[in-house]
N, C-alpha and C. Protein backbone atom coordinates (compact mmCIF):
# COMPACT_ATOMS: atom_id res chain seq x y z
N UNK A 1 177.89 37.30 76.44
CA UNK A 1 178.64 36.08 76.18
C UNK A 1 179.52 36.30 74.97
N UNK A 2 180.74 35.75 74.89
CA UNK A 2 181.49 36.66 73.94
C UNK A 2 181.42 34.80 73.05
N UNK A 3 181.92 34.59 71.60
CA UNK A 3 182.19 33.99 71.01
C UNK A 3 183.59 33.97 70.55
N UNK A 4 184.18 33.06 69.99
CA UNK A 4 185.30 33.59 68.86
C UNK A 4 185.04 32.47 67.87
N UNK A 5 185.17 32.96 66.83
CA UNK A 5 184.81 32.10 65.68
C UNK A 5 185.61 32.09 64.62
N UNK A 6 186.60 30.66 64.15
CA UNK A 6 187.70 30.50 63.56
C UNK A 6 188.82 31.29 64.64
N UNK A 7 189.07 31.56 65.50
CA UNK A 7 190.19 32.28 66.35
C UNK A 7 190.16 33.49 65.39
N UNK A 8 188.94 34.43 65.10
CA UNK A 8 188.68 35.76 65.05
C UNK A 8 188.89 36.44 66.67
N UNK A 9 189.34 37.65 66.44
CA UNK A 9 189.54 38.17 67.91
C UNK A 9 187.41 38.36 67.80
N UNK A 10 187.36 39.05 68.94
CA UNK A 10 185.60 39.08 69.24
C UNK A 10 185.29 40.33 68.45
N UNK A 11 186.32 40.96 68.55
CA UNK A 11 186.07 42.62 68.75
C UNK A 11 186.25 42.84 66.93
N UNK A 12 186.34 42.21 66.38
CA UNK A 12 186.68 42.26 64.65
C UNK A 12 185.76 40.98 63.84
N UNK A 13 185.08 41.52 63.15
CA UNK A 13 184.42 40.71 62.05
C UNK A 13 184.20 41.05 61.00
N UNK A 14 184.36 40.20 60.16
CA UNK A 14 184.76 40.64 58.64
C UNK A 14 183.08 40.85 58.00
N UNK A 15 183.42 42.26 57.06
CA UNK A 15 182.57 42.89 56.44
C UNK A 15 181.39 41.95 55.75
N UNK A 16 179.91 41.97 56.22
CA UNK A 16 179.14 41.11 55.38
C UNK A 16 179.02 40.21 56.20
N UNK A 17 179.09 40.29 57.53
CA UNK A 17 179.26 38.90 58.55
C UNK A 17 177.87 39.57 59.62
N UNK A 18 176.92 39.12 59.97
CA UNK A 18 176.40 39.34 60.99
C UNK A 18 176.06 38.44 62.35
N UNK A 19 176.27 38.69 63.38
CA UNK A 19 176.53 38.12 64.37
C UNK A 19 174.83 38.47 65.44
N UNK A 20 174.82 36.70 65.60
CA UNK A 20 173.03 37.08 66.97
C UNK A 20 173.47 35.72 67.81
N UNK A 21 173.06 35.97 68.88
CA UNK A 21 173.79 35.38 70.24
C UNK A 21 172.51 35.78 70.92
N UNK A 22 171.81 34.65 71.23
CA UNK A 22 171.04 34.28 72.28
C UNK A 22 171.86 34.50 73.69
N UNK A 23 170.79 36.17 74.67
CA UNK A 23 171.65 36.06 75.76
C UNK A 23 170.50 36.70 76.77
N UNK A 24 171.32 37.24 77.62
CA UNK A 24 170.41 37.63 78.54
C UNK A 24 169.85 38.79 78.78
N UNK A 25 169.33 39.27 77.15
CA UNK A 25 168.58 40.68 77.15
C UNK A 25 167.64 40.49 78.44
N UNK A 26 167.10 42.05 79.00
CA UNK A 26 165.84 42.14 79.72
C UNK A 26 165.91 41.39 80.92
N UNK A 27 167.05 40.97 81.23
CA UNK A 27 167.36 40.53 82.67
C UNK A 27 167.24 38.94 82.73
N UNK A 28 168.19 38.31 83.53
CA UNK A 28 167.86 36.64 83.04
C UNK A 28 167.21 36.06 83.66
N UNK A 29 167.48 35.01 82.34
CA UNK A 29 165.84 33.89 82.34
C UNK A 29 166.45 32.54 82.52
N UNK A 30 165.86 31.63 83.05
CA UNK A 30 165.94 30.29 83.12
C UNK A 30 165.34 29.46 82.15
N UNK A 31 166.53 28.71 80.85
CA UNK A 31 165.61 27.72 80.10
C UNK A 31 165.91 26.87 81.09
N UNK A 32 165.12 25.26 80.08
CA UNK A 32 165.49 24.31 80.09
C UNK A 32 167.40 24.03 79.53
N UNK A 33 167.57 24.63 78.77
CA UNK A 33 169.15 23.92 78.14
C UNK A 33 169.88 24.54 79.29
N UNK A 34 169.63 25.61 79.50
CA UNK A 34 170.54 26.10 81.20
C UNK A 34 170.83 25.25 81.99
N UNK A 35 169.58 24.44 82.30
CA UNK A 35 170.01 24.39 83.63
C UNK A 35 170.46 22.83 83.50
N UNK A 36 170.51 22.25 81.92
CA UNK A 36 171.26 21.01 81.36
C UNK A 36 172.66 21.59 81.30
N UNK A 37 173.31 22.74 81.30
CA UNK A 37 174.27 22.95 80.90
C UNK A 37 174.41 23.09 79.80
N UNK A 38 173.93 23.14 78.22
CA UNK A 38 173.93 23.09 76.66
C UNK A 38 173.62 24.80 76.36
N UNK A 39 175.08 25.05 75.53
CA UNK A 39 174.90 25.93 75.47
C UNK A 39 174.24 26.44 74.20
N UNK A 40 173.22 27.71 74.57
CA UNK A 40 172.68 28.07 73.91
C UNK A 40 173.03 29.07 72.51
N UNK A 41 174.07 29.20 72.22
CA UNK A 41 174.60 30.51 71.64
C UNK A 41 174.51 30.15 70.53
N UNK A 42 174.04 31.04 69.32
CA UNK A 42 173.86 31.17 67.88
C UNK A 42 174.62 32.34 67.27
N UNK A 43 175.13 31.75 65.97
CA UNK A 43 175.66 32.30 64.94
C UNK A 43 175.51 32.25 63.89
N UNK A 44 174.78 33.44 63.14
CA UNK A 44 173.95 33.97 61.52
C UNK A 44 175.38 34.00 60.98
N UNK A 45 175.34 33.92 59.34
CA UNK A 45 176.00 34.55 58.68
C UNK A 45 175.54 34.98 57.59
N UNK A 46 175.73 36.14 56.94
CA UNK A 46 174.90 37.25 55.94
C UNK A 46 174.64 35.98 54.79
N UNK A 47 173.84 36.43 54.08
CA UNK A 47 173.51 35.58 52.49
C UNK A 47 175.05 35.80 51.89
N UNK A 48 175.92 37.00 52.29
CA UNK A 48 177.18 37.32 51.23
C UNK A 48 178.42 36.54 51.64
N UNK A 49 178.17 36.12 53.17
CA UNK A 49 179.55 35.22 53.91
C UNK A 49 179.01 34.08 53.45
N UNK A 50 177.45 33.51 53.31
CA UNK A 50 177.32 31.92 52.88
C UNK A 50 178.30 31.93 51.40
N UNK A 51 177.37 32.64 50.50
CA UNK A 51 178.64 32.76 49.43
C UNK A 51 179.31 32.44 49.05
N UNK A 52 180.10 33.48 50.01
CA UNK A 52 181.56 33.39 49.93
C UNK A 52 181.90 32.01 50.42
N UNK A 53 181.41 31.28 51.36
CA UNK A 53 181.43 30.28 51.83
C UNK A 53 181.48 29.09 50.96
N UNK A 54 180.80 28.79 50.14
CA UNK A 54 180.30 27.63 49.20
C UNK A 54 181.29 28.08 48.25
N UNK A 55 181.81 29.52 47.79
CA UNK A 55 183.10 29.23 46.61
C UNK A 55 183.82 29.08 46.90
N UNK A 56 184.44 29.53 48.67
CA UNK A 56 185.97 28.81 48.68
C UNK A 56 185.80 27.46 48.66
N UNK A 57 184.84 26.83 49.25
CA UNK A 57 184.33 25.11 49.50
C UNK A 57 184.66 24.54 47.76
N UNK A 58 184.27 25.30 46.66
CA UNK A 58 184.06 24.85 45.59
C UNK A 58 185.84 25.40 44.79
N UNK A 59 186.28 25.95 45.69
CA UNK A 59 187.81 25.86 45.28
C UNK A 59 188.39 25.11 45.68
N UNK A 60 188.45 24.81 47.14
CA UNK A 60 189.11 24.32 47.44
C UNK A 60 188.84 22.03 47.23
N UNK A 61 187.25 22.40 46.36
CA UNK A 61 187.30 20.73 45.81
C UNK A 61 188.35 20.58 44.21
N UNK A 62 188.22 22.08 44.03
CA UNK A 62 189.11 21.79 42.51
C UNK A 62 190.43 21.29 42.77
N UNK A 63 190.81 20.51 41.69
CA UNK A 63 192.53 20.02 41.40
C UNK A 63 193.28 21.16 41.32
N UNK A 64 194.71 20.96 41.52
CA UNK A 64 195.35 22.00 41.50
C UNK A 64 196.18 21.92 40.00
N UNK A 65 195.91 21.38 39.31
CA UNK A 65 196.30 20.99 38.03
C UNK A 65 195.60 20.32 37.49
N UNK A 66 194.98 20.91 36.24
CA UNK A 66 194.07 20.50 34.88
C UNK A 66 194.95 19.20 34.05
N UNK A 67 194.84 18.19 34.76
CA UNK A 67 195.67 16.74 34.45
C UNK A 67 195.11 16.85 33.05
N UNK A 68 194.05 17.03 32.49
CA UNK A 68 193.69 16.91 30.99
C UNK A 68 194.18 17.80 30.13
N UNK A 69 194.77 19.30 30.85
CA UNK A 69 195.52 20.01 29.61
C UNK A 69 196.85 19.39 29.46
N UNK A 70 197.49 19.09 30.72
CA UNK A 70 198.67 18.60 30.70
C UNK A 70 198.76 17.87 29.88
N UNK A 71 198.07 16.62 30.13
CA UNK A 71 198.42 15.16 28.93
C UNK A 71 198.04 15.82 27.42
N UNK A 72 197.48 17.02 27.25
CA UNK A 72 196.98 17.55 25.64
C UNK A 72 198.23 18.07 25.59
N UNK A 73 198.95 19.07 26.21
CA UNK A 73 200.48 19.37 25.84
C UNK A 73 201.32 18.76 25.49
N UNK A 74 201.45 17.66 26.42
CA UNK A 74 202.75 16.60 26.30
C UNK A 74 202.06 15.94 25.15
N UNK A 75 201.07 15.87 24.89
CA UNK A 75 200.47 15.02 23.93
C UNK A 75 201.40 15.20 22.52
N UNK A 76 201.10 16.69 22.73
CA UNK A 76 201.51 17.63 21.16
C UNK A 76 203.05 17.87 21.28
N UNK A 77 203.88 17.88 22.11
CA UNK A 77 205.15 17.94 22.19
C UNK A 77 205.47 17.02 22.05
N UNK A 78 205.05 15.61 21.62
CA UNK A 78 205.46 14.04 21.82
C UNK A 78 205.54 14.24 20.70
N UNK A 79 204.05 14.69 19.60
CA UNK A 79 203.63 14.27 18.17
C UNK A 79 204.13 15.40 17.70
N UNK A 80 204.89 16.19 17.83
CA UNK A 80 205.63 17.22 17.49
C UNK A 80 204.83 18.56 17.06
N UNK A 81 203.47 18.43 17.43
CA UNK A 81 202.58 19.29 17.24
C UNK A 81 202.26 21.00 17.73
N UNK A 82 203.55 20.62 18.86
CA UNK A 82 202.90 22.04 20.26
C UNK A 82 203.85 23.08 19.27
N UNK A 83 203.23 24.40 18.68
CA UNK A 83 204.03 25.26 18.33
C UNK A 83 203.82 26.41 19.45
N UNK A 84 205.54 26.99 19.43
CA UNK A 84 205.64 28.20 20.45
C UNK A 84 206.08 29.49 19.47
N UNK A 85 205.05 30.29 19.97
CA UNK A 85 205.13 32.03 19.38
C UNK A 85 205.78 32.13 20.02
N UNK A 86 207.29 32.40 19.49
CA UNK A 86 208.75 33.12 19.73
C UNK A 86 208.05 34.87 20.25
N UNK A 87 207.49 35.24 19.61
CA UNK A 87 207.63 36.68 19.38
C UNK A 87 206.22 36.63 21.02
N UNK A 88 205.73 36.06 20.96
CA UNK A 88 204.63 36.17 21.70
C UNK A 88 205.32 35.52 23.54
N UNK A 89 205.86 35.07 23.42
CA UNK A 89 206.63 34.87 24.47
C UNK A 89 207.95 35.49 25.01
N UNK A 90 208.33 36.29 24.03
CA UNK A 90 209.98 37.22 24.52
C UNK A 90 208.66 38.57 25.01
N UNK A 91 208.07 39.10 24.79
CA UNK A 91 206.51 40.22 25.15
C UNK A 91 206.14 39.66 26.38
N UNK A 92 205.97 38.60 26.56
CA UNK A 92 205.16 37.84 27.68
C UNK A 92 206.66 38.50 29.26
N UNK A 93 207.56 37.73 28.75
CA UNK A 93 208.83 38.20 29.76
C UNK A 93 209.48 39.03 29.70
N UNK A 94 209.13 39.87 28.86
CA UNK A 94 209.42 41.61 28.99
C UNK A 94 208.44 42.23 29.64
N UNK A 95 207.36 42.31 29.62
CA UNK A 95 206.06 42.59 30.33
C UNK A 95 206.10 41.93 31.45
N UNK A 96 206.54 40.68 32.13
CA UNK A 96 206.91 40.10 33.75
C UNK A 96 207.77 41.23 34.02
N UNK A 97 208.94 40.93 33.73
CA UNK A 97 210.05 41.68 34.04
C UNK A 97 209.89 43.26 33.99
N UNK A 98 208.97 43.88 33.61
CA UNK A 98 208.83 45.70 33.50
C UNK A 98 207.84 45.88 35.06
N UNK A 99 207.12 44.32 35.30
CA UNK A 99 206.16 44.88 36.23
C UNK A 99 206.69 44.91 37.89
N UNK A 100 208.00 44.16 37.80
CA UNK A 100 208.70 44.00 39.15
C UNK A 100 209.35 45.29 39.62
């Protein structure tokens, strides 16, 4: 019985992924969910895909912007507070610009 999971082709699964599928080793058998039609098929994933699983989940709950540094910036650029290292920022875009 083949699966595809997320529209993975069958024949490719990513490293750390293990795959078990209830089938018809040893010649077939008749359950009960058969012959309801419910299909039986199972899918493991390693302790390293859960993981990975729960940190993209835990990225993808983060903001995409730290609203509390922001308002601390503008805070200090309002109260005239935010100082910028000249010298530390012409380094910053010489070092962008050397790596392209």
């Amino acid at each position: 019985m083949a699966i595809n999971i997320n529209g993975l082709n069958n024949n490719s699964h990513p490293a750390g992924r293990t795959k078990s599928v209830d089938s018809d080793v040893g010649g077939p058998k008749k359950t009960n969910s058969e012959s309801t039609g419910q299909d039986t098929s199972k899918v493991s994933l390693s302790t390293a895909a859960q993981n990975i699983k729960k940190i993209e989940d835990n990225i993808r709950a983060m903001p995409i912007v730290d609203q509390t540094k922001v308002d601390n910036i503008k805070s200090a650029i309002k109260n005239g507070e935010y100082e910028i290292d000249y010298e530390r920022l012409a380094t910053a875009f010489i070092n962008f610009e050397s790596e392209a």
